[in-house]
Protein backbone atom coordinates (compact mmCIF):
# COMPACT_ATOMS: atom_id res chain seq x y z
CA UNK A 1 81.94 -151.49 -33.32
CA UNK A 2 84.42 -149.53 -31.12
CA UNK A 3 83.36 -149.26 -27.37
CA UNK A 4 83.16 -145.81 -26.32
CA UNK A 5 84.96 -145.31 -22.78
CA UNK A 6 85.80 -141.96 -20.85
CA UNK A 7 89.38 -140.30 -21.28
CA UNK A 8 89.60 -141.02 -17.59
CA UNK A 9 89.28 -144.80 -18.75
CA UNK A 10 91.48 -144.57 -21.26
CA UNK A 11 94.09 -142.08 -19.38
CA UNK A 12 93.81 -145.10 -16.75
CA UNK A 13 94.80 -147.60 -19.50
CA UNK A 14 97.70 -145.22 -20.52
CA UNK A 15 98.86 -145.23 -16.71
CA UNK A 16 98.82 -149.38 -16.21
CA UNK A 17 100.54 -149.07 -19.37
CA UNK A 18 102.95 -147.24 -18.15
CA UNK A 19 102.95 -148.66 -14.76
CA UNK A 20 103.94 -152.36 -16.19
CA UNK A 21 106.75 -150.67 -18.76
CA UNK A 22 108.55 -148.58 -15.88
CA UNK A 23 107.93 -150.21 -12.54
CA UNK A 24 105.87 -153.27 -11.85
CA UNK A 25 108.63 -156.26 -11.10
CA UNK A 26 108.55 -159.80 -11.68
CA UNK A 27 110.74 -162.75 -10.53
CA UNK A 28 113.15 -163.90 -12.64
CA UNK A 29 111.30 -167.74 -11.81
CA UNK A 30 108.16 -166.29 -14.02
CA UNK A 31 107.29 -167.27 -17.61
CA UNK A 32 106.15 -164.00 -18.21
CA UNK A 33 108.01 -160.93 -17.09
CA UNK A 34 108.14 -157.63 -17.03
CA UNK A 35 111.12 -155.42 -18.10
CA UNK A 36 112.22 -154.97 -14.48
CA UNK A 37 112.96 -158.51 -13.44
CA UNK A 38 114.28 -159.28 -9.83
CA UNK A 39 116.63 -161.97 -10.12
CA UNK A 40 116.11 -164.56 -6.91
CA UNK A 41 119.12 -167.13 -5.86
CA UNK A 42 120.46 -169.97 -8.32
CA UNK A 43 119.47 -172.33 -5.85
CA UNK A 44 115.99 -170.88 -4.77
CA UNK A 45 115.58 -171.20 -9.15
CA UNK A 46 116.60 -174.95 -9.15
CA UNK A 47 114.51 -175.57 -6.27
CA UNK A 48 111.33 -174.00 -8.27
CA UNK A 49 112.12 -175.35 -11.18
CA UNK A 50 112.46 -178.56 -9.70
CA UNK A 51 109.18 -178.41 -8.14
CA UNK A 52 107.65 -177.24 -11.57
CA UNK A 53 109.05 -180.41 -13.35
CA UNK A 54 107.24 -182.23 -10.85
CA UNK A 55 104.22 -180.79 -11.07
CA UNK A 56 104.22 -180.96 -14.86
CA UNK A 57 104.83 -185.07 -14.31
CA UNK A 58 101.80 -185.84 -12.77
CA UNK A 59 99.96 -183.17 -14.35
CA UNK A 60 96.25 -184.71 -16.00
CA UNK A 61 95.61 -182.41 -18.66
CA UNK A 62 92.39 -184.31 -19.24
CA UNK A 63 91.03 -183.35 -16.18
CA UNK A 64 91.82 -179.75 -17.01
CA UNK A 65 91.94 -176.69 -14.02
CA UNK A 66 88.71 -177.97 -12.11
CA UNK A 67 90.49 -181.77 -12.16
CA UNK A 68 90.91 -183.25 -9.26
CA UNK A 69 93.65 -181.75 -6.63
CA UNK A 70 97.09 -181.66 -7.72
CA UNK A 71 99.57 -181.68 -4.33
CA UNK A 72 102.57 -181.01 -6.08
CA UNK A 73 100.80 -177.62 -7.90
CA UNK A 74 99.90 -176.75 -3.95
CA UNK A 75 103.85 -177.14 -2.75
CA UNK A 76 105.02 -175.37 -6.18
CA UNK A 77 102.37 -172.19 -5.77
CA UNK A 78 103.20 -172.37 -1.87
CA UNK A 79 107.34 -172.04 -2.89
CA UNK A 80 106.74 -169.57 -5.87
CA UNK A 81 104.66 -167.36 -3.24
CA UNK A 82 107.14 -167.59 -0.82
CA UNK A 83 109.54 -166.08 -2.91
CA UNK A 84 107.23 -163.70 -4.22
CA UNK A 85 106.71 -162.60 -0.53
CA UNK A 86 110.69 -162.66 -0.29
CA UNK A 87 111.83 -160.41 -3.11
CA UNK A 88 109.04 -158.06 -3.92
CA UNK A 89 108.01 -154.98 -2.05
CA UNK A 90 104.97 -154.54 -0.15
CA UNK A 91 104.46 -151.91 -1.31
CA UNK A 92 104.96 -150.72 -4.82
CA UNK A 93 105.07 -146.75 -5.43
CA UNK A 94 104.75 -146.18 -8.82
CA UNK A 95 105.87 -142.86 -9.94
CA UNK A 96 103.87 -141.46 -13.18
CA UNK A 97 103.78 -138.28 -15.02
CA UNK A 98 101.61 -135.71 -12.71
CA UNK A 99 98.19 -135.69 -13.42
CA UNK A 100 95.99 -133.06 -13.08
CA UNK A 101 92.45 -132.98 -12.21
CA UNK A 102 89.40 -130.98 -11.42
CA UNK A 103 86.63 -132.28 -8.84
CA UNK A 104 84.67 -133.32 -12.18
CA UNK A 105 87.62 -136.63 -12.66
CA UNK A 106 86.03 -139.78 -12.50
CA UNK A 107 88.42 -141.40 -10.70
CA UNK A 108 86.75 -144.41 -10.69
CA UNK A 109 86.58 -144.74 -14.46
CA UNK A 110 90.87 -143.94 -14.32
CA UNK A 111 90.72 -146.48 -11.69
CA UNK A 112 89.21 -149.41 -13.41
CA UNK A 113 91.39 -148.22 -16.72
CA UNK A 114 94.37 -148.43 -14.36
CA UNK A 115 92.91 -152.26 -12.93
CA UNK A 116 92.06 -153.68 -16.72
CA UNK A 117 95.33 -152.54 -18.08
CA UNK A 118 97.33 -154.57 -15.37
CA UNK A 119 94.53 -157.09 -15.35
CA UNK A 120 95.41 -157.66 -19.00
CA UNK A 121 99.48 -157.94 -18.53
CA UNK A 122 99.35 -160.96 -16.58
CA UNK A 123 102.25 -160.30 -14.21
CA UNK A 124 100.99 -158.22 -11.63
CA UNK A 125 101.39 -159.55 -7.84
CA UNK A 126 99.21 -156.23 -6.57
CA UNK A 127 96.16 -156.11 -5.51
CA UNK A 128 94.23 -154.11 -7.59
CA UNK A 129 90.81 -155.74 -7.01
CA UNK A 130 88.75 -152.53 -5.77
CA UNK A 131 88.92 -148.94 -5.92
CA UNK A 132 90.84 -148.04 -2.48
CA UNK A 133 93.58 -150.72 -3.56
CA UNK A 134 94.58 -148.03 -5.50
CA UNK A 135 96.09 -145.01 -4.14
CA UNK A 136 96.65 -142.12 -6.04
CA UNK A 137 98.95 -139.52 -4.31
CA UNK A 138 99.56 -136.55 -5.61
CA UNK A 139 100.62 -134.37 -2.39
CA UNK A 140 104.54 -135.79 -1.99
CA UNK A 141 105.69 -134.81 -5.63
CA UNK A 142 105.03 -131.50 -7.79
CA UNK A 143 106.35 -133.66 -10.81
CA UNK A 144 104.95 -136.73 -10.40
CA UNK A 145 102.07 -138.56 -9.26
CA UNK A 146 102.64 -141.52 -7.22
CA UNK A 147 100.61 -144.36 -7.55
CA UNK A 148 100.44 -147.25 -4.39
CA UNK A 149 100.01 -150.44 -4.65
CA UNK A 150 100.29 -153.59 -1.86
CA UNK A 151 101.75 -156.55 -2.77
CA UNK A 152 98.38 -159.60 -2.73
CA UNK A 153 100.08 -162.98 -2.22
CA UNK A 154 96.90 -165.27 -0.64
């Protein structure tokens, strides 16, 4: 049976869509990536890699995610998020086709269809968690809405 969902949902799904296939960047240290791929230093790539390897030695998959601490995953999440920090914006602004809307918009349902769609790529660094993590500004551009996001690197 086909869930039913508001076009502001599914003009939000449209918009991560669109979002991931035009402007959301990944490293070029990820397994999955995006098409706009930021390319970090040979060395800071060895270095990752390196620390990946490791991780992957000692690695119980027995003991699956909720195992018991891995130290080497810590030091390889703490290097792949300082590089994260290093070459991606703060702030992402994500220009989209302009949308119009009336005071009627549920926002909130183009929201979450925005947040799933991302969600669901698996390679955004954004936070996208609540409502106000997403700004929609429509007042710079007469052609295009831009849509801001903040980098979330914990």
């Amino acid at each position: 049976m086909k869930r039913l969902e508001t076009l502001e949902y599914q003009l939000g799904i449209y918009v991560g869509e669109f979002i991931f296939m035009r402007t959301l960047p990944t490293l070029s240290i990820d397994m999955l990536q995006s098409r706009k791929v930021i390319q970090v230093s040979i060395a800071e790539a060895d270095e990752y890699h390196a620390l990946e390897d490791k991780w992957h030695k000692t690695y119980d998959g027995s003991t699956g995610t909720r195992g018991a601490p891995n130290p080497n995953w810590d030091v390889m999440r703490a290097y792949g998020h300082m590089l994260m920090k290093k070459y991606l914006p703060q702030e992402l602004k994500c220009f989209v086709p302009k949308i119009y809307y009336t005071a009627d918009f549920r926002m909130a349902d183009f929201k979450k269809g925005i947040r799933d769609s991302l969600w669901d790529c698996d390679v955004c660094y954004y936070n996208i968690e609540k409502d106000e993590d997403i700004v929609i500004d429509d007042s710079e551009e007469d052609w295009f809405t831009i849509i801001k996001l903040q980098l979330d690197i914990k």
